[in-house]
Protein backbone atom coordinates (compact mmCIF):
# COMPACT_ATOMS: atom_id res chain seq x y z
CA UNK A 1 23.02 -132.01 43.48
CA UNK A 2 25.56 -129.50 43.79
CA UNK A 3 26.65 -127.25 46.36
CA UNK A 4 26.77 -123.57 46.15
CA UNK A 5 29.71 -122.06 45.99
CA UNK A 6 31.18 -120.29 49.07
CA UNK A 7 32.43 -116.45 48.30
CA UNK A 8 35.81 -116.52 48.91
CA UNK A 9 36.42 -114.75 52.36
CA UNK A 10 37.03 -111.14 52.50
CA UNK A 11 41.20 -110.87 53.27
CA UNK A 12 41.18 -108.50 56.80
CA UNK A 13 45.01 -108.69 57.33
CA UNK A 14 47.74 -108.67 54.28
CA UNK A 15 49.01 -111.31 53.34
CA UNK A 16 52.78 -110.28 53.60
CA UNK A 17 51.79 -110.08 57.32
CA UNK A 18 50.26 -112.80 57.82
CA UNK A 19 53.56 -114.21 56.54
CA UNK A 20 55.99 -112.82 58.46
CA UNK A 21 53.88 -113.98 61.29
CA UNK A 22 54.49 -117.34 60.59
CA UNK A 23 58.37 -116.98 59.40
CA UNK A 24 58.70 -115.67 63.08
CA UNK A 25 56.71 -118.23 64.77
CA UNK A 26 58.23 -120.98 63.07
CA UNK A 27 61.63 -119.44 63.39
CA UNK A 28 60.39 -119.87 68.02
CA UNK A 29 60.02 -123.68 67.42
CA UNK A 30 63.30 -124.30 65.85
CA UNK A 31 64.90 -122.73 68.47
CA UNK A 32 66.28 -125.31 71.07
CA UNK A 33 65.90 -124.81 74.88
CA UNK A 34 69.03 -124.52 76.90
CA UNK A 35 70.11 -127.00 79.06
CA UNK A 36 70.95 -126.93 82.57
CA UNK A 37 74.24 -126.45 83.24
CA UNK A 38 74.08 -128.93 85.89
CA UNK A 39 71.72 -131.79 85.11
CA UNK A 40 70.97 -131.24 81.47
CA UNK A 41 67.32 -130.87 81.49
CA UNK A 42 65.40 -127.87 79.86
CA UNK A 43 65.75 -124.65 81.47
CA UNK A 44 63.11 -121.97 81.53
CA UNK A 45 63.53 -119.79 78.59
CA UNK A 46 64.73 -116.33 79.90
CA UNK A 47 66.43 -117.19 82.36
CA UNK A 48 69.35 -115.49 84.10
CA UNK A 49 71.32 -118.52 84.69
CA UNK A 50 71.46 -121.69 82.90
CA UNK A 51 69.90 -123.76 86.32
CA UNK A 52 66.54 -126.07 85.55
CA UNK A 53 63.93 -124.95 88.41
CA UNK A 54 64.81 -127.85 90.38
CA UNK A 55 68.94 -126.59 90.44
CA UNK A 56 67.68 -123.22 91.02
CA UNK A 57 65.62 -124.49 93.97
CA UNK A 58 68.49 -126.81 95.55
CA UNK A 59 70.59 -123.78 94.91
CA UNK A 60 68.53 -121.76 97.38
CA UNK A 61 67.74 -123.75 99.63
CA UNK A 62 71.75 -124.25 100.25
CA UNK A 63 72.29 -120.32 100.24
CA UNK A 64 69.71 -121.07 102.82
CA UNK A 65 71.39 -123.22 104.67
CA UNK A 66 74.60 -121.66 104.82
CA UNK A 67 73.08 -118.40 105.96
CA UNK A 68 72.04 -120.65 109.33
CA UNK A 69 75.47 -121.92 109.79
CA UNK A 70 76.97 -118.77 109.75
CA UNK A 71 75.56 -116.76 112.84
CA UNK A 72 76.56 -120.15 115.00
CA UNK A 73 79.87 -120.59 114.12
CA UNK A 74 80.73 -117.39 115.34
């Protein structure tokens, strides 16, 4: 016995669309992430500065720190 066979599906988007969708998705992958400029792993894309979130976090925490020391040494 055979199968019947299936109508070919009715095409909703273009297909020049549909592949520039994937040239520009494919195009995101190859793309490397940036590494931190102080340990070397993967940074957050986007970012403002080239710190992984656990540099970023160290980094505030000793802008925290300092801001304490400040108001006692004087």
């Amino acid at each position: 016995m055979r199968r019947k066979a299936q109508p070919k599906p009715e095409l909703i988007v273009p297909p020049e669309i549909l592949e520039q969708a994937k040239r520009s998705l494919s195009a995101d992958k190859l793309k490397k992430p940036e590494k931190c400029s102080v340990c070397g792993a993967e940074t957050t894309p986007g970012a403002a500065e080239p710190l992984c979130w656990v540099c970023r976090r160290l980094k505030v925490s000793a802008w925290r720190d300092i801001e304490q020391q400040v108001p006692a040494q004087e």
